[in-house]
PDB file of N, CA and C in Angstrom:
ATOM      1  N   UNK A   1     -35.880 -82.641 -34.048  1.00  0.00           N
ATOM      2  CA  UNK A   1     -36.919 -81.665 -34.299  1.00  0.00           C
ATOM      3  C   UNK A   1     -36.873 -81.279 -35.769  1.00  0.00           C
ATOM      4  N   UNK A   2     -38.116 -81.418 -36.349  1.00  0.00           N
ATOM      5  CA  UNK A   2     -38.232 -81.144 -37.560  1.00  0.00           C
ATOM      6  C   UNK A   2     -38.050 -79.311 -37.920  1.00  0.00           C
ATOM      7  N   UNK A   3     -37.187 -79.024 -38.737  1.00  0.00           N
ATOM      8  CA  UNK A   3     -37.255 -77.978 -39.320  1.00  0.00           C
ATOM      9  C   UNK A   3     -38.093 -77.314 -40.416  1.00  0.00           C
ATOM     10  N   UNK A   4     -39.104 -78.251 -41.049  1.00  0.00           N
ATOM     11  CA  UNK A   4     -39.587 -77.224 -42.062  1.00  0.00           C
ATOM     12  C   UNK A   4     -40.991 -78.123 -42.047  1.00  0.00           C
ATOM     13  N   UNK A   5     -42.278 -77.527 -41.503  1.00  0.00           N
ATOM     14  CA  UNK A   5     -43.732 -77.465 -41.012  1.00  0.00           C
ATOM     15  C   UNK A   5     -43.893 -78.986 -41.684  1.00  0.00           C
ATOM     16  N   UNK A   6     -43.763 -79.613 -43.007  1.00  0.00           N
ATOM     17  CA  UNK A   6     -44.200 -80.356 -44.003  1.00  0.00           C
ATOM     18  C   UNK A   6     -43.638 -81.495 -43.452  1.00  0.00           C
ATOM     19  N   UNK A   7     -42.104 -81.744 -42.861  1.00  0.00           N
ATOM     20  CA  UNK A   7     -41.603 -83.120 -42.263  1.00  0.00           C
ATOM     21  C   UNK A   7     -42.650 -83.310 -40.657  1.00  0.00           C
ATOM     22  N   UNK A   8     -43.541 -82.431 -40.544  1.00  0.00           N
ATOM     23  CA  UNK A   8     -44.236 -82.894 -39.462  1.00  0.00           C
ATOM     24  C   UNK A   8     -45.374 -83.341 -39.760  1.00  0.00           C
ATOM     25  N   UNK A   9     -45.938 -83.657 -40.762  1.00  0.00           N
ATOM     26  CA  UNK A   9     -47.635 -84.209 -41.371  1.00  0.00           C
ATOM     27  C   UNK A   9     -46.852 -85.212 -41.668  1.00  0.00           C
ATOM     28  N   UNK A  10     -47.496 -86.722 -41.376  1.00  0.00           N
ATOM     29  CA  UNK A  10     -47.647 -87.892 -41.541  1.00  0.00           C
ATOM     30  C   UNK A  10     -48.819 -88.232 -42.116  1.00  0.00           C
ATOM     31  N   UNK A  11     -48.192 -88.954 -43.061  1.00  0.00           N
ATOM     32  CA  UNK A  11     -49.148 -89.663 -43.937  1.00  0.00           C
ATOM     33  C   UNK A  11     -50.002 -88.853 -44.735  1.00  0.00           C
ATOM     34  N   UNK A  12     -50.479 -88.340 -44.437  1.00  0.00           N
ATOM     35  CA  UNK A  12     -51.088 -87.216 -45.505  1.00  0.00           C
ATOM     36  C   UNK A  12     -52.157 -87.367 -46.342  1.00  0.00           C
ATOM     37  N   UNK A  13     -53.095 -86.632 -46.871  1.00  0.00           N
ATOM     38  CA  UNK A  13     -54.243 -87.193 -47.864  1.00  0.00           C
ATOM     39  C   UNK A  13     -53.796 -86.094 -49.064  1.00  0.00           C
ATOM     40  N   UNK A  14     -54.313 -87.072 -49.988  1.00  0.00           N
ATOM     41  CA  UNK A  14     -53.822 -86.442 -51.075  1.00  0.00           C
ATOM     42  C   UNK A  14     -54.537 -85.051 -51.536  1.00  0.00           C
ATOM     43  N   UNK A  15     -55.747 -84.818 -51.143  1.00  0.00           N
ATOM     44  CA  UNK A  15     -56.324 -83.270 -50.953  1.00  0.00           C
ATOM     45  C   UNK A  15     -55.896 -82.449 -49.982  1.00  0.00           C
ATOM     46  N   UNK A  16     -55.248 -82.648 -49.079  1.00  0.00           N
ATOM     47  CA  UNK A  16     -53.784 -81.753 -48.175  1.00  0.00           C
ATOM     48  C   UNK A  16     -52.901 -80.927 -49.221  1.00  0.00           C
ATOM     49  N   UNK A  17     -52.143 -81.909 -50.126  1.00  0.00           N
ATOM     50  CA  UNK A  17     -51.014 -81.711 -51.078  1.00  0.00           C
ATOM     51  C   UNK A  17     -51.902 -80.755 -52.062  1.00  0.00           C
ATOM     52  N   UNK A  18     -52.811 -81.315 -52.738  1.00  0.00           N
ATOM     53  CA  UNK A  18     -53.496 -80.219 -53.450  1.00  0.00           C
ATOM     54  C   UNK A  18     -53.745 -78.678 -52.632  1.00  0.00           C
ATOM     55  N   UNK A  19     -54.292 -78.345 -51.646  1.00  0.00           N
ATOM     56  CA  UNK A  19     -54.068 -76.881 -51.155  1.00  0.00           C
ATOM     57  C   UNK A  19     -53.252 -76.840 -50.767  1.00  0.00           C
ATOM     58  N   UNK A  20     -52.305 -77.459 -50.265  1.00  0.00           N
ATOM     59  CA  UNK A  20     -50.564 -76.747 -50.098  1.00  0.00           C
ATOM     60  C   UNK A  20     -50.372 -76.064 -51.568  1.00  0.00           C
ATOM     61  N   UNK A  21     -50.415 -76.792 -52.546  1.00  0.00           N
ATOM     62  CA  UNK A  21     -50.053 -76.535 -53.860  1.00  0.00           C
ATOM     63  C   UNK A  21     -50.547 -75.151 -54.379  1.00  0.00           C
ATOM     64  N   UNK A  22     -52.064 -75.004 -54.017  1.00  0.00           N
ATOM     65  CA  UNK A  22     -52.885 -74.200 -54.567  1.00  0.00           C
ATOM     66  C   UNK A  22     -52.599 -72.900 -53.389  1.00  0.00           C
ATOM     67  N   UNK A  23     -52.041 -73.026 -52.639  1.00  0.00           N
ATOM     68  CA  UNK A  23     -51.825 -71.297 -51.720  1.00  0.00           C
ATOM     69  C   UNK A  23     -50.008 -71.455 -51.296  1.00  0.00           C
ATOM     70  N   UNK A  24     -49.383 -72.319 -52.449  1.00  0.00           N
ATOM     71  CA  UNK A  24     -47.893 -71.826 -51.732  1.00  0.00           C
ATOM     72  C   UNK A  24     -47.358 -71.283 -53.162  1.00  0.00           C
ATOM     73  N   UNK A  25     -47.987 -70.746 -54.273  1.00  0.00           N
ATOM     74  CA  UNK A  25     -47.821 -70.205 -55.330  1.00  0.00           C
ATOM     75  C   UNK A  25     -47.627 -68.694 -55.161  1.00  0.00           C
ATOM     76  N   UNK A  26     -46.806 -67.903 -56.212  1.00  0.00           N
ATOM     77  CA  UNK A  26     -46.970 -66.370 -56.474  1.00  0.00           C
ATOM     78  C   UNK A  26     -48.088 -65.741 -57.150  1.00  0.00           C
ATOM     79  N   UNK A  27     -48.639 -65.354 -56.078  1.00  0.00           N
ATOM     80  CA  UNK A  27     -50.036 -64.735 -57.022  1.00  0.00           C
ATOM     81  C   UNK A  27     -50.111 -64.130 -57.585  1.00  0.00           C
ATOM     82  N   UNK A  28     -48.626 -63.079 -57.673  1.00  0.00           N
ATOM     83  CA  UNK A  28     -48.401 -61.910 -59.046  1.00  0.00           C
ATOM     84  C   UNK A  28     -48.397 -62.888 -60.493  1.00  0.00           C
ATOM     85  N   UNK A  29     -47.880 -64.383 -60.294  1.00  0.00           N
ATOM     86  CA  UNK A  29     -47.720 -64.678 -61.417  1.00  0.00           C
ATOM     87  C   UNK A  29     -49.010 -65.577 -62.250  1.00  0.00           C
ATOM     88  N   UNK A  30     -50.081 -65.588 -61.543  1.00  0.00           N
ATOM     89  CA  UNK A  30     -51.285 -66.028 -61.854  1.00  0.00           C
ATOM     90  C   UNK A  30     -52.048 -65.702 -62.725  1.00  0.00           C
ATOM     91  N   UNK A  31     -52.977 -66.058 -63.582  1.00  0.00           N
ATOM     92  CA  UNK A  31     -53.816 -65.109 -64.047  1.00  0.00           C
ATOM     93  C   UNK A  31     -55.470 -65.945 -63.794  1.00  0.00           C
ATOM     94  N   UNK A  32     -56.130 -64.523 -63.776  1.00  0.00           N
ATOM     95  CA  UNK A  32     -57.491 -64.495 -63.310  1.00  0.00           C
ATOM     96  C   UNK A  32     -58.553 -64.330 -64.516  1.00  0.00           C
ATOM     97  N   UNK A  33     -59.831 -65.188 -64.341  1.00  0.00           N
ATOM     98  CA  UNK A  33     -60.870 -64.849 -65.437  1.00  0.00           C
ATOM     99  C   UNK A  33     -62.208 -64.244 -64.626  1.00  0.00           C
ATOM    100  N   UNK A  34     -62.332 -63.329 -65.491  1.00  0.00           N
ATOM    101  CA  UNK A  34     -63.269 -61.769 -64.845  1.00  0.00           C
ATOM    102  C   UNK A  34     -64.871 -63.030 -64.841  1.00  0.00           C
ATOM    103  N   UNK A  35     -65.325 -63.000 -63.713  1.00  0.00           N
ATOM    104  CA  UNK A  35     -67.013 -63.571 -64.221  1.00  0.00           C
ATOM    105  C   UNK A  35     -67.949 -63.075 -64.397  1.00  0.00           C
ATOM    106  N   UNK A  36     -67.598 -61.341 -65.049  1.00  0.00           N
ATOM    107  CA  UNK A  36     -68.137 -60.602 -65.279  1.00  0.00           C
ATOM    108  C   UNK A  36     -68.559 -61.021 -67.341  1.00  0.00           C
ATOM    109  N   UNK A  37     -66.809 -60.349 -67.385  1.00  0.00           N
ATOM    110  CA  UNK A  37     -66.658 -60.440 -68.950  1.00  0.00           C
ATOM    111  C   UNK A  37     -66.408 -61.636 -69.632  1.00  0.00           C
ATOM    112  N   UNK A  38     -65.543 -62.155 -69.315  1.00  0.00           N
ATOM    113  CA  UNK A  38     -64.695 -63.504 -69.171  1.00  0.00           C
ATOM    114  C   UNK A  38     -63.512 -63.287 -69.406  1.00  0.00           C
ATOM    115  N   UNK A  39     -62.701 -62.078 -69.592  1.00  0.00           N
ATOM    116  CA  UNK A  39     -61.619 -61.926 -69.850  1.00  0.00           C
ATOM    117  C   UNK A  39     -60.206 -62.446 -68.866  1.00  0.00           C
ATOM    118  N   UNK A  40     -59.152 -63.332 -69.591  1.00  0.00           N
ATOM    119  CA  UNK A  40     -58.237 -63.423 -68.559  1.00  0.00           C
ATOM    120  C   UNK A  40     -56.784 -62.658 -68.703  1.00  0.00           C
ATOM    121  N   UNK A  41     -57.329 -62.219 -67.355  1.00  0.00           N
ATOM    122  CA  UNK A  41     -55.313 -60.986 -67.094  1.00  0.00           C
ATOM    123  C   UNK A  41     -54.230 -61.641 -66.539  1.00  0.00           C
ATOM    124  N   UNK A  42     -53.531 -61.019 -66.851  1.00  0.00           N
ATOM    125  CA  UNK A  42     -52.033 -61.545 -65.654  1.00  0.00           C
ATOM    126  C   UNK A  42     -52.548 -60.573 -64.470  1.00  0.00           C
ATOM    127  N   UNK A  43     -52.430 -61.248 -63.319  1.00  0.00           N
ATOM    128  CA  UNK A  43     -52.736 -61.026 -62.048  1.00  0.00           C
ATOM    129  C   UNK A  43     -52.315 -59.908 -61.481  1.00  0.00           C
ATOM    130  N   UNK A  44     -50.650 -59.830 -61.912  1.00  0.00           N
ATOM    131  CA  UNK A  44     -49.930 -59.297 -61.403  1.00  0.00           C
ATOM    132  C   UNK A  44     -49.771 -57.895 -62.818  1.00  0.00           C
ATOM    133  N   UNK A  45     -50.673 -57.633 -63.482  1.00  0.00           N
ATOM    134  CA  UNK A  45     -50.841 -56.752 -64.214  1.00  0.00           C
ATOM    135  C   UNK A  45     -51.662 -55.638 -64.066  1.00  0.00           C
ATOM    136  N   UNK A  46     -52.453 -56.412 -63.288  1.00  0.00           N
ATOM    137  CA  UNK A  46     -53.439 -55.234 -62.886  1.00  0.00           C
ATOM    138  C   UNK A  46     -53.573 -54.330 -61.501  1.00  0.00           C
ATOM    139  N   UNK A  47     -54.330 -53.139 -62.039  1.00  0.00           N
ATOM    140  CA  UNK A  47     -53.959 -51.733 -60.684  1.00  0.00           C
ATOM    141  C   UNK A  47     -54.248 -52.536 -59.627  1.00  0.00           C
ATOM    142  N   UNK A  48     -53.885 -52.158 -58.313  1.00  0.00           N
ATOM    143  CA  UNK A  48     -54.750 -52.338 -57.187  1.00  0.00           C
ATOM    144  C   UNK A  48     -55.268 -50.882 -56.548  1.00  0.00           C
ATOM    145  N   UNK A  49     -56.429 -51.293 -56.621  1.00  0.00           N
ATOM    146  CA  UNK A  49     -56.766 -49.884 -55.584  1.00  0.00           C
ATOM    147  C   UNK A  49     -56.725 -49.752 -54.055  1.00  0.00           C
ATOM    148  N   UNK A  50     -56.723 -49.298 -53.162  1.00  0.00           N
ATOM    149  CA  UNK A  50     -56.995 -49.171 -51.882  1.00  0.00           C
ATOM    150  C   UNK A  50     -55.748 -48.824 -50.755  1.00  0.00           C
ATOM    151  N   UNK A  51     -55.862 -49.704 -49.516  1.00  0.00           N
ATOM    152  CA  UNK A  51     -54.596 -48.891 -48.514  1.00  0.00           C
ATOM    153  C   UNK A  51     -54.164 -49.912 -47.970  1.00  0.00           C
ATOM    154  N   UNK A  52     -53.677 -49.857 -46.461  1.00  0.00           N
ATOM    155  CA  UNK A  52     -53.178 -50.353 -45.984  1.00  0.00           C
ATOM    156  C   UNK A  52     -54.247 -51.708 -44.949  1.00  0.00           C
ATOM    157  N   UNK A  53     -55.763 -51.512 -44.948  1.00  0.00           N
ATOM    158  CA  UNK A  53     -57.196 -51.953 -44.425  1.00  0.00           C
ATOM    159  C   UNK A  53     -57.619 -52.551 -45.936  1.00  0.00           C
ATOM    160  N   UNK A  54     -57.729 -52.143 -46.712  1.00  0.00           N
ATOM    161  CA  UNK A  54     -58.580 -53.370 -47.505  1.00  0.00           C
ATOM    162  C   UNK A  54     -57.915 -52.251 -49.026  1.00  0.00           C
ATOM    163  N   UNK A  55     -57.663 -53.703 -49.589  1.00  0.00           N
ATOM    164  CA  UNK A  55     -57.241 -53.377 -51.390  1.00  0.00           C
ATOM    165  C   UNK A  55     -58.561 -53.835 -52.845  1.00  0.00           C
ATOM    166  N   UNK A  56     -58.662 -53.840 -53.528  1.00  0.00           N
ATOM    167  CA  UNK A  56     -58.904 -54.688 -54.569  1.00  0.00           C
ATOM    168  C   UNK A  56     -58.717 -54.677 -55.992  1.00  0.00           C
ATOM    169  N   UNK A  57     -58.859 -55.474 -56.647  1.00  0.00           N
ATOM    170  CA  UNK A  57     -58.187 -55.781 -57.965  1.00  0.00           C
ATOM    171  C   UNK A  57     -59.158 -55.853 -58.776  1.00  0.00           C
ATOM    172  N   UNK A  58     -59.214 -55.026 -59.860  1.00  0.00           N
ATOM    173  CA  UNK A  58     -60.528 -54.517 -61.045  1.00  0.00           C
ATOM    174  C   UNK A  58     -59.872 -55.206 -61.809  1.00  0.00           C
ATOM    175  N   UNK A  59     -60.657 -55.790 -63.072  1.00  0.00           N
ATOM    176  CA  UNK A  59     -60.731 -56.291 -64.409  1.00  0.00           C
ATOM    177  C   UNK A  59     -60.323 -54.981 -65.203  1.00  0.00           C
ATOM    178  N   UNK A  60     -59.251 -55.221 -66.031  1.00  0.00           N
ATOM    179  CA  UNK A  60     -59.309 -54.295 -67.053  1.00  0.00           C
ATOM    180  C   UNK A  60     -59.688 -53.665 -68.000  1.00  0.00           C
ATOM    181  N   UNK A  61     -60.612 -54.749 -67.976  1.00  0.00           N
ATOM    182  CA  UNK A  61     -61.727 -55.084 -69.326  1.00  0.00           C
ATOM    183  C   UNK A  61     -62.760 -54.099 -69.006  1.00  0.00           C
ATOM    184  N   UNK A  62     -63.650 -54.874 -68.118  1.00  0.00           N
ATOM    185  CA  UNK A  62     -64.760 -54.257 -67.543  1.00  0.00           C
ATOM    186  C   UNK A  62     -65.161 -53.100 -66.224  1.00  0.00           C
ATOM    187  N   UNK A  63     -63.887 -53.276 -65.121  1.00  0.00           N
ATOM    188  CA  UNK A  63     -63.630 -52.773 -64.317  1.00  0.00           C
ATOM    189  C   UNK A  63     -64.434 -53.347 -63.308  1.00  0.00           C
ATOM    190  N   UNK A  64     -64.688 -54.016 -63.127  1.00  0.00           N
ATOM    191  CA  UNK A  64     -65.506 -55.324 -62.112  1.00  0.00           C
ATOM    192  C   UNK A  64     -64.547 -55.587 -61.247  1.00  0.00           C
ATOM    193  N   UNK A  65     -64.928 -55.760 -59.680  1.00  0.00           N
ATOM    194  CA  UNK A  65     -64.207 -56.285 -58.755  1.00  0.00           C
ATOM    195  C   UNK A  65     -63.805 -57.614 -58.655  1.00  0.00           C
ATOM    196  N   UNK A  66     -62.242 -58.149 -58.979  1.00  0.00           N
ATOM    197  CA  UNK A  66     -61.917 -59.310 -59.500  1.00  0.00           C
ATOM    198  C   UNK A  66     -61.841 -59.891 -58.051  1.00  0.00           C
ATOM    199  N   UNK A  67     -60.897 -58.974 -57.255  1.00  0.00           N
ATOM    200  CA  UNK A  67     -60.685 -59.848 -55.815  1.00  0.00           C
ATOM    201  C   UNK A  67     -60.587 -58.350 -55.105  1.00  0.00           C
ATOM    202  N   UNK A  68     -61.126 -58.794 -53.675  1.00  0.00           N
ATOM    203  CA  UNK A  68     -61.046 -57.599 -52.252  1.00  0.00           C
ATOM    204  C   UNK A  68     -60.556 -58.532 -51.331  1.00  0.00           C
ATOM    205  N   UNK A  69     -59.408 -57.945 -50.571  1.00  0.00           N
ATOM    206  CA  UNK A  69     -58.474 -58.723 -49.412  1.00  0.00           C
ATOM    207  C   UNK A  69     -58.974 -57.138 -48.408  1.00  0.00           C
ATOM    208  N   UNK A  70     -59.374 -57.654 -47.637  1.00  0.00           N
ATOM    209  CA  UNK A  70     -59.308 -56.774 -46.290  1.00  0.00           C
ATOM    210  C   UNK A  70     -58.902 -57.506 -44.962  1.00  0.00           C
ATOM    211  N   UNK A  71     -58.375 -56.394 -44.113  1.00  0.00           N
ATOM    212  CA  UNK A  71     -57.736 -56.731 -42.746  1.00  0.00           C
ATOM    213  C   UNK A  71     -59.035 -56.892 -42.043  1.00  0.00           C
ATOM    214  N   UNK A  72     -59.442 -57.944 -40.776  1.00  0.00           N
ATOM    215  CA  UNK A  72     -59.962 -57.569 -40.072  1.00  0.00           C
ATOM    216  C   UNK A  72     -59.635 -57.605 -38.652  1.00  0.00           C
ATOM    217  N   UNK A  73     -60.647 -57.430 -37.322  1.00  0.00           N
ATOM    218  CA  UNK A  73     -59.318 -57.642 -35.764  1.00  0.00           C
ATOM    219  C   UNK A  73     -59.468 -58.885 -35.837  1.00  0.00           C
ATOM    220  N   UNK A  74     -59.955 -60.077 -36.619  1.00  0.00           N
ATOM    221  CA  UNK A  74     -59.361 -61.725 -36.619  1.00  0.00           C
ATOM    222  C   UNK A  74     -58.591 -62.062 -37.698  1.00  0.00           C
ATOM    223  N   UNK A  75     -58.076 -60.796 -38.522  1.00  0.00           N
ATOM    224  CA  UNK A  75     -56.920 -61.541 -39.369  1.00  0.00           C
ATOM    225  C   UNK A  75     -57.391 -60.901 -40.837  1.00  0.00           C
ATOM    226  N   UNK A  76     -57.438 -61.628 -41.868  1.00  0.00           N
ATOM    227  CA  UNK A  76     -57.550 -61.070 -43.425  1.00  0.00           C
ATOM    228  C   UNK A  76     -58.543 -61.926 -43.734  1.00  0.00           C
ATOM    229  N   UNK A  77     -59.251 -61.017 -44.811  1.00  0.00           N
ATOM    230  CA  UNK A  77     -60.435 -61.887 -45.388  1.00  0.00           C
ATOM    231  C   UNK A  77     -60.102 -61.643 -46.836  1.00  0.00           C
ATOM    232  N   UNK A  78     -60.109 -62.509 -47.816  1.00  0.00           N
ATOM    233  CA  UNK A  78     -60.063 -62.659 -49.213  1.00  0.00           C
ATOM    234  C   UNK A  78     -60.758 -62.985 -49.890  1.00  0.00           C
ATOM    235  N   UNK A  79     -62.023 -61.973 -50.522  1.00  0.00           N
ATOM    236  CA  UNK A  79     -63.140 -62.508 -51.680  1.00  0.00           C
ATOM    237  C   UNK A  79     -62.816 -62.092 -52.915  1.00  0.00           C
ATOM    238  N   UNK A  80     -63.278 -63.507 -53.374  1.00  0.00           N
ATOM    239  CA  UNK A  80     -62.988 -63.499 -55.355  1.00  0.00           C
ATOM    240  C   UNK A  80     -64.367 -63.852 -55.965  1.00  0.00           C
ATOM    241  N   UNK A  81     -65.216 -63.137 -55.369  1.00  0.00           N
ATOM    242  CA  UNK A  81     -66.806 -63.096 -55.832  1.00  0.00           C
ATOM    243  C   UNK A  81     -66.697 -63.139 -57.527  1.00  0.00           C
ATOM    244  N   UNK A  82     -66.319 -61.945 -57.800  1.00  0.00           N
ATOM    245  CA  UNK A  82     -65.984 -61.453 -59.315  1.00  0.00           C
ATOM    246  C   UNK A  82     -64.652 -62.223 -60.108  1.00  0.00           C
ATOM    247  N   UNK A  83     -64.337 -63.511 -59.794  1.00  0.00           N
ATOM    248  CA  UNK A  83     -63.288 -64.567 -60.433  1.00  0.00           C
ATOM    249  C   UNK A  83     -64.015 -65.812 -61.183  1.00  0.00           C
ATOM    250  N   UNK A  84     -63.977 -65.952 -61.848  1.00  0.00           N
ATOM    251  CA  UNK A  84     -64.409 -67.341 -62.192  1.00  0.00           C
ATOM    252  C   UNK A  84     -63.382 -68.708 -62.030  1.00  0.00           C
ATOM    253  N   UNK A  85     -62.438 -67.998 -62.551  1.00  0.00           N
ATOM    254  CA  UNK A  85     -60.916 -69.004 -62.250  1.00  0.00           C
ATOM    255  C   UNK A  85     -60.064 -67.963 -61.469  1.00  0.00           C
ATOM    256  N   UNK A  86     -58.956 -68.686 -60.922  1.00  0.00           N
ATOM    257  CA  UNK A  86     -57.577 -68.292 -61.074  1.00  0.00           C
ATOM    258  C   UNK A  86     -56.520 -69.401 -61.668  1.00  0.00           C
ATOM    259  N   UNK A  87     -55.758 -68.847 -62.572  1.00  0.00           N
ATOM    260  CA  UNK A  87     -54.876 -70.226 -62.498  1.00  0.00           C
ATOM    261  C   UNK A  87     -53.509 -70.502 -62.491  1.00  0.00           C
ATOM    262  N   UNK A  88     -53.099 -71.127 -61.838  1.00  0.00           N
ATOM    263  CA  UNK A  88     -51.739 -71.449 -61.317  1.00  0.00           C
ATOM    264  C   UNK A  88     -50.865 -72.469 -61.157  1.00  0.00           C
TER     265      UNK A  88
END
């Protein structure tokens, strides 16, 4: 029995490996470009506002909604309407 999720995908396509890549990163250590202003922050620099139901992350620049993560009763939803990039 395989111990770690990845020795169980066979064969694999090489756009698999690319989003493994792209969501097994630290997102504090990312930085984001506003598609408001164009300005890019460290990710993990900026306020978050909100609670324990839904957060989001303003541009420093402009104060534009960079990203909103909310809970819902099927799980979390994550929009980056206001991102142009992230990069990681």
């Amino acid at each position: 029995m395989a111990d770690n999720i990845a020795d169980l995908i066979l064969g694999g396509d090489p756009g698999t490996h690319l989003l493994q890549q792209a969501f097994s990163f630290d997102i504090t250590l990312t930085k984001i470009r506003c598609a408001a202003c164009n300005t890019v922050s460290g990710l993990g620099s900026l306020a978050v506002d909100g609670g324990s139901l839904e957060v989001r992350v303003r541009c420093a620049d402009c104060g534009s909604d960079l990203m909103r993560a909310r809970r819902t009763q099927k799980g979390c939803v994550l929009e980056m309407q206001g991102a142009r990039h992230l990069y990681f």
